[in-house]
N, C-alpha and C. Protein backbone atom coordinates (compact mmCIF):
# COMPACT_ATOMS: atom_id res chain seq x y z
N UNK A 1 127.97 44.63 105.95
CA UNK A 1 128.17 46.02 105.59
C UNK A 1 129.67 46.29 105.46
N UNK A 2 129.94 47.11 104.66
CA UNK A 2 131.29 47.30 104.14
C UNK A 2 131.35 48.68 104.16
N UNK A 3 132.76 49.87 104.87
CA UNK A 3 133.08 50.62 104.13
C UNK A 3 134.33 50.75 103.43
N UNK A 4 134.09 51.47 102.14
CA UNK A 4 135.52 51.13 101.03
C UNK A 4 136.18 52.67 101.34
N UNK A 5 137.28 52.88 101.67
CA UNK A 5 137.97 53.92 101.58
C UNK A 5 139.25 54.13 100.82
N UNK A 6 138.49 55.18 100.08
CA UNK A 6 140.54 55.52 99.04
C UNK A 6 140.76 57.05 99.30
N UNK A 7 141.99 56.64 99.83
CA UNK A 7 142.81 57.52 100.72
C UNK A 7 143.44 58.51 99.63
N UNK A 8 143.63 59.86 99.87
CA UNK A 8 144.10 60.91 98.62
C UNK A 8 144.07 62.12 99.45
N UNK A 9 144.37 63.15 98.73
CA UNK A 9 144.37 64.83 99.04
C UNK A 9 143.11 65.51 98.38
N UNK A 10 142.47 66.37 98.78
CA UNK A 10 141.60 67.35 98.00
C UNK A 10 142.15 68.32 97.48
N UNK A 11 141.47 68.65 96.34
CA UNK A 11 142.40 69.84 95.36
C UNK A 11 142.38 69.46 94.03
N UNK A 12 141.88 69.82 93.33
CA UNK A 12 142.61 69.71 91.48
C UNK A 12 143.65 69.66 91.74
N UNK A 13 144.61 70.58 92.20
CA UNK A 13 145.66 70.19 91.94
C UNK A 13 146.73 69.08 92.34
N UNK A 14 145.96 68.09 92.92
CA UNK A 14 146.19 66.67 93.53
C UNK A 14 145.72 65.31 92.31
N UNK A 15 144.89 65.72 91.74
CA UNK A 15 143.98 65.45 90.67
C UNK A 15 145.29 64.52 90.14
N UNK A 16 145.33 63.31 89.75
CA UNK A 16 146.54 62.52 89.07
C UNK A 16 148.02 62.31 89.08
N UNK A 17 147.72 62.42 90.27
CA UNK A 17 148.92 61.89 91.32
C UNK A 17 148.88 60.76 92.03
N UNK A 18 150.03 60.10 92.31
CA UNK A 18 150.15 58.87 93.17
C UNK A 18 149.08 58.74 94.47
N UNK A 19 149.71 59.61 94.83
CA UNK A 19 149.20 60.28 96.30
C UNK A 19 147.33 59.90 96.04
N UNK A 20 146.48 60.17 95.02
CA UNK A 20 145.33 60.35 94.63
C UNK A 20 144.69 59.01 94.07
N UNK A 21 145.60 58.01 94.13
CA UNK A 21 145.11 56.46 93.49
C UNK A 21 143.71 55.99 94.34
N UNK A 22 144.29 55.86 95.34
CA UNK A 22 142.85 55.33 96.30
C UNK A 22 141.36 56.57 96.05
N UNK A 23 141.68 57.36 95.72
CA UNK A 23 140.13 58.15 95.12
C UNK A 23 139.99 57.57 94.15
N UNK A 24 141.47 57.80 92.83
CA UNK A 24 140.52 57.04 91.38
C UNK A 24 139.98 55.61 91.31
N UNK A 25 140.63 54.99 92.52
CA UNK A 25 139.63 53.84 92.72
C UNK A 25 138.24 53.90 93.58
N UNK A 26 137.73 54.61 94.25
CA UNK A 26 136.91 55.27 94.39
C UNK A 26 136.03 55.35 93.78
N UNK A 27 136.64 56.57 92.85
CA UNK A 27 135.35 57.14 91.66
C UNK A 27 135.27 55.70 90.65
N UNK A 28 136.05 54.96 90.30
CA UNK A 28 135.99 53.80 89.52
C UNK A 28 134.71 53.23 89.89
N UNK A 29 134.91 52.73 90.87
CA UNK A 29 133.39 51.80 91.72
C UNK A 29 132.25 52.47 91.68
N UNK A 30 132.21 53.72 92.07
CA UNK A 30 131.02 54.40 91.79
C UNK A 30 130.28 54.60 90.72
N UNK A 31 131.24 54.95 90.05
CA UNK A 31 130.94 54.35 88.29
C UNK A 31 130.40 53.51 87.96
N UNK A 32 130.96 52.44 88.36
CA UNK A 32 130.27 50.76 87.69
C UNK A 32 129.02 50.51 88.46
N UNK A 33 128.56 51.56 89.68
CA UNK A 33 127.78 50.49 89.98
C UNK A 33 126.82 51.71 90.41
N UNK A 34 126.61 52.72 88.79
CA UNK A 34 125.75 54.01 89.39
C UNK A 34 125.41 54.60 90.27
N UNK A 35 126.53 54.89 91.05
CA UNK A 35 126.04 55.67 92.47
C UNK A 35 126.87 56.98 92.39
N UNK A 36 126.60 58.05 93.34
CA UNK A 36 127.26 59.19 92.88
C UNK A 36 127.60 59.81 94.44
N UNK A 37 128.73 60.29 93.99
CA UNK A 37 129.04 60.88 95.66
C UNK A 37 127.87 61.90 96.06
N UNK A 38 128.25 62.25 97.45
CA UNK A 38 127.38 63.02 98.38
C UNK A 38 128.15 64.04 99.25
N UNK A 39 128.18 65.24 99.39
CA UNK A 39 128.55 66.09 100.11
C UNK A 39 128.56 65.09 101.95
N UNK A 40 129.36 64.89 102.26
CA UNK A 40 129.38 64.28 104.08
C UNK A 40 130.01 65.29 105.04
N UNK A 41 129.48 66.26 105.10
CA UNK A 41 130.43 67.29 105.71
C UNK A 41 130.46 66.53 107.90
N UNK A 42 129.38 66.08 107.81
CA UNK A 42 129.90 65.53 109.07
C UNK A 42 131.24 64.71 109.08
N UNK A 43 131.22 64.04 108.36
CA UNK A 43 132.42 62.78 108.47
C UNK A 43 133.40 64.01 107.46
N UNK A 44 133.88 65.05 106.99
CA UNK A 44 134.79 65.60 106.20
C UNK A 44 135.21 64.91 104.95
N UNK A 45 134.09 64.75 104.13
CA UNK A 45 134.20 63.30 102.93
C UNK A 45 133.10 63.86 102.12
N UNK A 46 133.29 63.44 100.99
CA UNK A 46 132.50 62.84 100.39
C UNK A 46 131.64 60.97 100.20
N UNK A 47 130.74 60.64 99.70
CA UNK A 47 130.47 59.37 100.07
C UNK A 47 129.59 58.78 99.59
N UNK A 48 129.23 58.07 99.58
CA UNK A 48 128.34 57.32 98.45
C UNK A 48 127.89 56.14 98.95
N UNK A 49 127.01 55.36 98.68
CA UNK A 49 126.14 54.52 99.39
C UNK A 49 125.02 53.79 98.49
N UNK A 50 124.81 52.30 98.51
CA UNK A 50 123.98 51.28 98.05
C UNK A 50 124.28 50.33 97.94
N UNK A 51 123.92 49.49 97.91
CA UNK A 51 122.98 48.26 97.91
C UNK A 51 124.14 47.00 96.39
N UNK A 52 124.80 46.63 96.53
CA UNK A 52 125.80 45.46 95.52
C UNK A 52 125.60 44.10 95.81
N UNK A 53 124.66 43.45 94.85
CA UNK A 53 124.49 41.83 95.31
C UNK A 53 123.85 41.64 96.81
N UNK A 54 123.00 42.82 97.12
CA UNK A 54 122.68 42.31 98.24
C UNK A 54 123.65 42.69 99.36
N UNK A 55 124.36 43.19 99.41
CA UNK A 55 125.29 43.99 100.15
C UNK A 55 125.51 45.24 100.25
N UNK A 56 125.02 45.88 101.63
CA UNK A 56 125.21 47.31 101.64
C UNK A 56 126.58 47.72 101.95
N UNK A 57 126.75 48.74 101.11
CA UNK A 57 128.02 49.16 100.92
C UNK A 57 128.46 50.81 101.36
N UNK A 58 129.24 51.38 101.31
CA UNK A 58 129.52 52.84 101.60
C UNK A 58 130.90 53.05 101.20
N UNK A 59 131.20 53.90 100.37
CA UNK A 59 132.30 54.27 99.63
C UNK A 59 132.56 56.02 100.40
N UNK A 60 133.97 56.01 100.73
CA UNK A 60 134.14 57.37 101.18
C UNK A 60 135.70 58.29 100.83
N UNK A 61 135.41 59.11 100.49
CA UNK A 61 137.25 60.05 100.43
C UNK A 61 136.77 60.62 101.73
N UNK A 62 137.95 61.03 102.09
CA UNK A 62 138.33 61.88 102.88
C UNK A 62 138.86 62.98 102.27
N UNK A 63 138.07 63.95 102.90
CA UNK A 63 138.28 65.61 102.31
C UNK A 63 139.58 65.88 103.44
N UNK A 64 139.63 65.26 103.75
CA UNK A 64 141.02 65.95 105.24
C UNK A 64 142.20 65.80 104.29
N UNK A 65 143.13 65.96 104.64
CA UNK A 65 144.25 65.51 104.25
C UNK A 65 144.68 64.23 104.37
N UNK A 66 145.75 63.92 103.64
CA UNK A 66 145.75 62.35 104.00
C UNK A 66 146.01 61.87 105.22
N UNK A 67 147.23 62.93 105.65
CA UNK A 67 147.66 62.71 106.80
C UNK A 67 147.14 62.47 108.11
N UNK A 68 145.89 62.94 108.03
CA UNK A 68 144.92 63.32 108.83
C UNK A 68 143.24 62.54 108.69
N UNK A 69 143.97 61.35 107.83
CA UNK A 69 142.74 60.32 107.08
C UNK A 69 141.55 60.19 108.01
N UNK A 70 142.49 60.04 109.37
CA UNK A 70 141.40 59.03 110.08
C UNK A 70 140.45 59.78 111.12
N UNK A 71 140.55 61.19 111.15
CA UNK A 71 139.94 62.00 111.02
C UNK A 71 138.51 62.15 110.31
N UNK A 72 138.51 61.70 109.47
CA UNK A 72 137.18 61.50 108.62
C UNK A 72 136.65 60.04 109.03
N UNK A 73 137.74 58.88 108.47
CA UNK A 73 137.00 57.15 108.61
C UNK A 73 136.49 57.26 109.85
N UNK A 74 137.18 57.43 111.00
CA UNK A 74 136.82 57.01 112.04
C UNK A 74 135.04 57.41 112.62
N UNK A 75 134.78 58.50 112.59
CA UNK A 75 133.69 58.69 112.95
C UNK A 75 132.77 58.44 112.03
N UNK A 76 132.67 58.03 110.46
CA UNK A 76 131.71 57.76 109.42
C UNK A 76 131.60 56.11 110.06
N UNK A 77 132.79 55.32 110.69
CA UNK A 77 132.69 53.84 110.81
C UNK A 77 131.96 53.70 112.02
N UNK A 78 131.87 54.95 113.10
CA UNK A 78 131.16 54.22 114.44
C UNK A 78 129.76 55.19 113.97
N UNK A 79 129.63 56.04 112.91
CA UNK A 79 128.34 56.28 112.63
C UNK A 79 127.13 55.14 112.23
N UNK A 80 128.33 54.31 111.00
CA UNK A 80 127.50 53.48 110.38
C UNK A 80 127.41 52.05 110.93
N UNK A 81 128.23 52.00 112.58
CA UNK A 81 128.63 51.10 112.80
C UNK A 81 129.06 49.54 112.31
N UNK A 82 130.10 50.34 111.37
CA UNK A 82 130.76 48.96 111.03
C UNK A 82 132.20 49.20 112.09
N UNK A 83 132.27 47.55 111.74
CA UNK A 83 133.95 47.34 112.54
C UNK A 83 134.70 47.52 111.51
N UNK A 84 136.05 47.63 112.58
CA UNK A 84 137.29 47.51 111.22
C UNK A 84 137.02 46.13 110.41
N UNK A 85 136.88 45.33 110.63
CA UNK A 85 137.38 43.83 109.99
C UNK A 85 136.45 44.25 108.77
N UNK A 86 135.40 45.56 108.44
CA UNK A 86 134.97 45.44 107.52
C UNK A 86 135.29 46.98 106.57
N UNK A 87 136.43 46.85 106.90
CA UNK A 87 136.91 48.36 106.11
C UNK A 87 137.74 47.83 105.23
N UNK A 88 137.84 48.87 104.33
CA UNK A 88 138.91 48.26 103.45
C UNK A 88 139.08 49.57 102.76
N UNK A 89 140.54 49.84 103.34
CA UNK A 89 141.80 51.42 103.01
C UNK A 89 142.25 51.11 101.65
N UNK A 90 142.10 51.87 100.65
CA UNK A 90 143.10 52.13 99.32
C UNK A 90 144.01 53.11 99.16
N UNK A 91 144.68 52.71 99.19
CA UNK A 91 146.20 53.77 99.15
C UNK A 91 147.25 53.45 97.94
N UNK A 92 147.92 54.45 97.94
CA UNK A 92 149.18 54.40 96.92
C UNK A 92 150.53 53.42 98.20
N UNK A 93 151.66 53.12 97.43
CA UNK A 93 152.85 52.36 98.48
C UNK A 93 153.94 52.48 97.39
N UNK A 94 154.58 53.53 97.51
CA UNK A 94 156.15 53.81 97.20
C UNK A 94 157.07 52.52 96.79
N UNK A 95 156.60 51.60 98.25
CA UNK A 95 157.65 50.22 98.04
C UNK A 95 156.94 48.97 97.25
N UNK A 96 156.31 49.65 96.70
CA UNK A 96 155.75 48.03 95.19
C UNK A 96 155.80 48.71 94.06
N UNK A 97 156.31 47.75 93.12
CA UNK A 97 156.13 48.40 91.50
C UNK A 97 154.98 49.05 91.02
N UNK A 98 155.68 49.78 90.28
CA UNK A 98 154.60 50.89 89.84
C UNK A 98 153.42 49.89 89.07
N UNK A 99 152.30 50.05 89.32
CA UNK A 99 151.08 49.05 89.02
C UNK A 99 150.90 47.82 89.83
N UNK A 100 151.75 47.50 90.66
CA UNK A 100 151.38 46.00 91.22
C UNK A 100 150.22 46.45 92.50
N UNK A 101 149.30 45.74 92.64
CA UNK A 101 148.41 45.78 93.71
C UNK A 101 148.55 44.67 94.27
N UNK A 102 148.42 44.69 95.93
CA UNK A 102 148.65 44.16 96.74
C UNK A 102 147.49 44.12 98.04
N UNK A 103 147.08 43.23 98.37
CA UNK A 103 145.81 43.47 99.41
C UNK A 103 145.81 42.08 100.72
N UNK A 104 145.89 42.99 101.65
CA UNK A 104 146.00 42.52 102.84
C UNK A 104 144.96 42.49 104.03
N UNK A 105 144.37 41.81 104.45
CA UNK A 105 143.74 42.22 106.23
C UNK A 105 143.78 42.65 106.85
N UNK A 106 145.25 43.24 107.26
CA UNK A 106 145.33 43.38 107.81
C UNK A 106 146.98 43.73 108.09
N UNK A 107 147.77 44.14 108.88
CA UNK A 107 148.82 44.73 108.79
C UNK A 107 149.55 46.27 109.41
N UNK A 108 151.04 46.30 109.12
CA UNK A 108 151.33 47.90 109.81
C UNK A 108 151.22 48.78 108.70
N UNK A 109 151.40 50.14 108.86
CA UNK A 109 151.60 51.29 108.51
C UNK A 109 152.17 51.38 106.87
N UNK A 110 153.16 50.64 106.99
CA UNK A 110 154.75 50.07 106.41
C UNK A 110 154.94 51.88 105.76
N UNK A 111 154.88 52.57 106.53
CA UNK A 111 155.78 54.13 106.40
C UNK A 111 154.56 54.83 105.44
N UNK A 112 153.65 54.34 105.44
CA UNK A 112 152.44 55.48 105.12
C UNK A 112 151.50 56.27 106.07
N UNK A 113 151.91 57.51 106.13
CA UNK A 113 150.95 58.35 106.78
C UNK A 113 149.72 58.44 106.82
N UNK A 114 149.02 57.90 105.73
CA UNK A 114 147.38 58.13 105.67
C UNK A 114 147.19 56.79 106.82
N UNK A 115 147.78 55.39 106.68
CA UNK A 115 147.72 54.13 107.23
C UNK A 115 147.87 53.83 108.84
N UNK A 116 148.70 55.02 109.14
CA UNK A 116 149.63 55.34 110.26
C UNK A 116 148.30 56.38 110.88
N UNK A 117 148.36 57.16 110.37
CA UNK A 117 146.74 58.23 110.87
C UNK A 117 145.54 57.10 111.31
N UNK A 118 145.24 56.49 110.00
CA UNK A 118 144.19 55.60 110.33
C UNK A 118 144.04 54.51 111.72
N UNK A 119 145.48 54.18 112.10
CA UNK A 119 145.46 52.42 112.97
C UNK A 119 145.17 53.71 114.19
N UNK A 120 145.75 54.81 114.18
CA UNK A 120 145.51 55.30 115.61
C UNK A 120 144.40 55.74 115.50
N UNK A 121 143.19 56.46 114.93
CA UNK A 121 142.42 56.59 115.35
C UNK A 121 141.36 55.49 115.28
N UNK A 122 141.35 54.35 114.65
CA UNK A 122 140.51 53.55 114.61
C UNK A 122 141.25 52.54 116.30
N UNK A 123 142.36 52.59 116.47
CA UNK A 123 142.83 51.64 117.63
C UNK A 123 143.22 50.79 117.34
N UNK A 124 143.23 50.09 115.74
CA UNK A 124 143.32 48.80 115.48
C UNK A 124 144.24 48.88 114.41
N UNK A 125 145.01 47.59 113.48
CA UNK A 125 145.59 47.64 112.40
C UNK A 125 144.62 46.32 111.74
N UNK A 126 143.64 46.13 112.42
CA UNK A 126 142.54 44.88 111.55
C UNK A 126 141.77 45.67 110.77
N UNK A 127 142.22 46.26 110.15
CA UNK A 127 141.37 46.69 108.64
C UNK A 127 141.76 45.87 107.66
N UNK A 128 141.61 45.76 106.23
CA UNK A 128 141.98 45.69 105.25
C UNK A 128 142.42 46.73 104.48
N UNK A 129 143.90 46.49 103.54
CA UNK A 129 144.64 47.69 103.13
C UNK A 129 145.02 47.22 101.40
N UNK A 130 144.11 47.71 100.53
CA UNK A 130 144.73 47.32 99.02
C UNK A 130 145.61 48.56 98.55
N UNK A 131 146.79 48.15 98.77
CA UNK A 131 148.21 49.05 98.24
C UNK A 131 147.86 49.36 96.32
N UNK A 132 148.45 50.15 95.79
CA UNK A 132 148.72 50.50 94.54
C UNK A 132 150.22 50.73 94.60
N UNK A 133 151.26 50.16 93.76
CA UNK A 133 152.24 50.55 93.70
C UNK A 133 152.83 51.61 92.61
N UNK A 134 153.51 52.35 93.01
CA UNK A 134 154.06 53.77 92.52
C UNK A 134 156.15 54.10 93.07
N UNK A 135 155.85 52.91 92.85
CA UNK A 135 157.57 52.79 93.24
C UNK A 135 158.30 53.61 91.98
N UNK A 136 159.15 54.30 92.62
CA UNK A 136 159.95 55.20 91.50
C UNK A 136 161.02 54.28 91.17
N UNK A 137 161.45 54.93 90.11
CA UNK A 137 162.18 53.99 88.98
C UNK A 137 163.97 53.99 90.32
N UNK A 138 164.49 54.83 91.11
CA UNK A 138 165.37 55.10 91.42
C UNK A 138 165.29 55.91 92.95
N UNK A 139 166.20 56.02 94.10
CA UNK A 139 166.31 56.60 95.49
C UNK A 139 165.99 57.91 94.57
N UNK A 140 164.54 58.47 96.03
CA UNK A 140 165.11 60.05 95.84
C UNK A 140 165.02 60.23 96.98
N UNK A 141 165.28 61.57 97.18
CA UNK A 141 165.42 62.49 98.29
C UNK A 141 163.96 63.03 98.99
N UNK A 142 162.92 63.70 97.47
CA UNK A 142 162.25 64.18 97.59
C UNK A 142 160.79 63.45 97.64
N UNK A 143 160.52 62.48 98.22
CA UNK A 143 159.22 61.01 98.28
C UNK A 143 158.42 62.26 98.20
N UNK A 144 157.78 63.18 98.89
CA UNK A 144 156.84 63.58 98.67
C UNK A 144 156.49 64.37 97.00
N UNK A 145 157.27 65.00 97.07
CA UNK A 145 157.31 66.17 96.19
C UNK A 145 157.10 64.81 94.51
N UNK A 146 157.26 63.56 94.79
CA UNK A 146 157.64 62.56 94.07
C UNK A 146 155.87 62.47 93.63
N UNK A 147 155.32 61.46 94.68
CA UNK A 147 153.82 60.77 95.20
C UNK A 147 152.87 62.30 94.73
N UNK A 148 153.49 63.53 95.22
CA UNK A 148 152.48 64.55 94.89
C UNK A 148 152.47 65.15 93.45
N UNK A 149 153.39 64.95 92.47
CA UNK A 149 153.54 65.06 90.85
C UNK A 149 152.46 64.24 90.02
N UNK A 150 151.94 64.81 89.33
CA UNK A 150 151.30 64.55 88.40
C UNK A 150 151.97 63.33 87.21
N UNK A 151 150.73 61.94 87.06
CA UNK A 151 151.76 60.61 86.56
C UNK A 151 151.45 61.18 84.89
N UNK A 152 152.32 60.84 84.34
CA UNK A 152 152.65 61.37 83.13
C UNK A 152 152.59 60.01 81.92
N UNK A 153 152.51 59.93 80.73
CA UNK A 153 153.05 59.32 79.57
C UNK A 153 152.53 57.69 80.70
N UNK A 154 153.53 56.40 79.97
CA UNK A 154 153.62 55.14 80.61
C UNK A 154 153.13 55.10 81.98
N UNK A 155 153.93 55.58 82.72
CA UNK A 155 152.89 55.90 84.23
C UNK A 155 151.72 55.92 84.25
N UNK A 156 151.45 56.45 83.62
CA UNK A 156 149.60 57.38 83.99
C UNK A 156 148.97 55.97 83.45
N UNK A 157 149.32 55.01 81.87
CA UNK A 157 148.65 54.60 81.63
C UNK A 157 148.75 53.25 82.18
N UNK A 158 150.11 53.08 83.28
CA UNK A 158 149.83 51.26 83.93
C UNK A 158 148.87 51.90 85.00
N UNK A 159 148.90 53.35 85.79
CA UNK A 159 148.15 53.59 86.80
C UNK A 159 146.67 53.11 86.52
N UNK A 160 146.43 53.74 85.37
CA UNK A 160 144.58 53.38 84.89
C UNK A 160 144.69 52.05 84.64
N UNK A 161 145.68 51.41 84.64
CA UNK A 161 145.41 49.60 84.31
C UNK A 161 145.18 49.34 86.00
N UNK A 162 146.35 49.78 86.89
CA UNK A 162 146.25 49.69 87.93
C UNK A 162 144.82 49.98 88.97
N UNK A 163 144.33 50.60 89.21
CA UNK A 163 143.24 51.60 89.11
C UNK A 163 141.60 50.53 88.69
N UNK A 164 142.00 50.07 87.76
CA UNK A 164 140.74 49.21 87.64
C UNK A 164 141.07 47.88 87.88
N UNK A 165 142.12 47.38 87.77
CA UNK A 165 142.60 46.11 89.02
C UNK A 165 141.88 46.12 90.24
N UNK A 166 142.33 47.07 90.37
CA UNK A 166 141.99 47.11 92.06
C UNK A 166 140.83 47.47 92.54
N UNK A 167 139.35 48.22 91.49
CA UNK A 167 138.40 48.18 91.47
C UNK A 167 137.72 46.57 91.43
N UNK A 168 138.85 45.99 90.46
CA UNK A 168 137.89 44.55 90.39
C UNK A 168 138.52 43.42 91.31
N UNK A 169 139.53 43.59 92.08
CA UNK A 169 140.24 43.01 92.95
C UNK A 169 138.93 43.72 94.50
N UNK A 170 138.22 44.70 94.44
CA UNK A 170 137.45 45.09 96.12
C UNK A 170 136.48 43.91 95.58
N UNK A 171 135.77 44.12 94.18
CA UNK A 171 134.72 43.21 93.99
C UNK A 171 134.66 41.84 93.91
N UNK A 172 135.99 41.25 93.85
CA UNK A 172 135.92 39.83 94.07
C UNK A 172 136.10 39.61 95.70
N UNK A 173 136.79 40.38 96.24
CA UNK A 173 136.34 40.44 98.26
C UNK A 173 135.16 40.85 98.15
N UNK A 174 133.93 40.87 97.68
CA UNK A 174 132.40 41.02 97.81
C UNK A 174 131.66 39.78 97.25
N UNK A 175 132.99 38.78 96.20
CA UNK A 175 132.10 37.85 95.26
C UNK A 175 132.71 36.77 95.52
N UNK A 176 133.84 36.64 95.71
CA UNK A 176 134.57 35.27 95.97
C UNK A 176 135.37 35.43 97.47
N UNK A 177 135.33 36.52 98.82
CA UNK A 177 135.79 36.33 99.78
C UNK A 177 137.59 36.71 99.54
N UNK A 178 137.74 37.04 100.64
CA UNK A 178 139.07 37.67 100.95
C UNK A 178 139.92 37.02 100.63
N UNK A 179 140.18 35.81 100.76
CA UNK A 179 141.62 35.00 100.77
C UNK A 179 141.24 34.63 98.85
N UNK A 180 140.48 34.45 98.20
CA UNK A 180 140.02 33.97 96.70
C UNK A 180 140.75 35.47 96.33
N UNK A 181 140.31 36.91 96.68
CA UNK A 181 140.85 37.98 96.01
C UNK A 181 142.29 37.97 95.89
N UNK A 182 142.57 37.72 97.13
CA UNK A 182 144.06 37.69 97.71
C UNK A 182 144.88 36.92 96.59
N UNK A 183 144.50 35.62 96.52
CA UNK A 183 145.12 34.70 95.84
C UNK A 183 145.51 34.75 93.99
N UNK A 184 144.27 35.87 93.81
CA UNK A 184 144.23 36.41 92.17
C UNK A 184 144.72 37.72 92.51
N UNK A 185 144.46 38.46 92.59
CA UNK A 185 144.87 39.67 92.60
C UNK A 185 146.18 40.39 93.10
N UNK A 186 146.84 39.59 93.83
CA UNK A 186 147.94 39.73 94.23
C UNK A 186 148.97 39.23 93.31
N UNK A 187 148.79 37.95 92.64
CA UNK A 187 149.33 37.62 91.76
C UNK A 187 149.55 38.84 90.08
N UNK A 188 148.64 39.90 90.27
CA UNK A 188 147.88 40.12 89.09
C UNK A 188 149.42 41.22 88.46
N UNK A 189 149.65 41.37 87.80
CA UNK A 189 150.63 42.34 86.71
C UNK A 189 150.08 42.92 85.60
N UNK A 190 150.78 44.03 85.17
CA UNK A 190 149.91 44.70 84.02
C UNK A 190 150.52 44.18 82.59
N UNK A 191 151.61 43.36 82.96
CA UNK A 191 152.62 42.84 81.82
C UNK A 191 151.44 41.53 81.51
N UNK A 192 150.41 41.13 82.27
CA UNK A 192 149.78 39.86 81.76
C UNK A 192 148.23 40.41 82.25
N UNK A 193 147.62 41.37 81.54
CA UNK A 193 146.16 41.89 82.07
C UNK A 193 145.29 41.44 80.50
């Protein structure tokens, strides 16, 4: 059993922003594999649920804030009792190029709040964490006000390259095992898709 979580804000007006990657990967999967979210007002989510190759699965946002992620995962994971070792967090990461995806087992925070919310209320940092990168072209001042802008022109369209990477980067950790995803998908660029 698996749950997939992509980490984001609620709001239209969050709707295609950095900050919002781990939902559009989200809704991506749900897509491909006809299932449709569900009101979860216990867990503060939306969520979705079935059956992939024989593998039950559970896809969830968090309606909380990001900041406040683990707020929602935590109690949907000792509902459905899975462990961490079978979660797997999608998030945006400031510090990788804009489109590179990156996926790990396991790991720290590395200065994300949704990630940082999550290890404390779950207790652990043995989750799995597939980054989206949204690295700005240059230092700013303003990271948030940055991650919470709407991606525009070139952006928007390595994001949707990005975005379904990383939809098909969860499904090869369902078809070829963690370290096989790791080994392709990490490698993966939008300059060679």
């Amino acid at each position: 059993m698996w749950l997939f979580v992509g980490l984001g804000n609620p709001g239209q007006k969050y709707d295609q922003t950095p900050h919002n990657l781990g939902f559009e990967v989200m809704d991506e999967l749900i897509g491909r594999h006809g299932l449709a979210w569900q009101d979860a007002r216990r867990f503060q989510s939306v969520m979705a649920g079935g059956s992939v190759n024989g593998e039950r699965l559970y896809f969830q946002k968090p309606m909380t804030f990001m900041n406040v992620s683990g707020n929602a995962v935590q109690p949907a994971a000792a509902y459905y009792k899975i462990d961490a070792e079978n979660i797997l967090v999608v998030c945006d990461d400031v510090n990788l190029p804009y489109g590179k995806i990156r996926l790990r087992m396991n790991g720290s925070h590395g200065g994300h709040n949704g990630l940082r919310d999550l290890i404390g209320r779950l207790g652990t940092n043995n989750f799995a964490r597939l980054r989206i990168g949204c690295q700005p072209a240059h230092p700013l001042r303003d990271m948030s006000g940055y991650v919470l802008a709407p991606m525009r022109g070139e952006k928007r369209e390595i994001a949707t390259l990005a975005v379904s990477a990383a939809a098909d980067c969860i499904e090869s950790v369902l078809s070829d095992g963690s370290a096989r995803a790791m080994s392709v998908w990490n490698a993966w660029s939008v300059d060679h898709d």
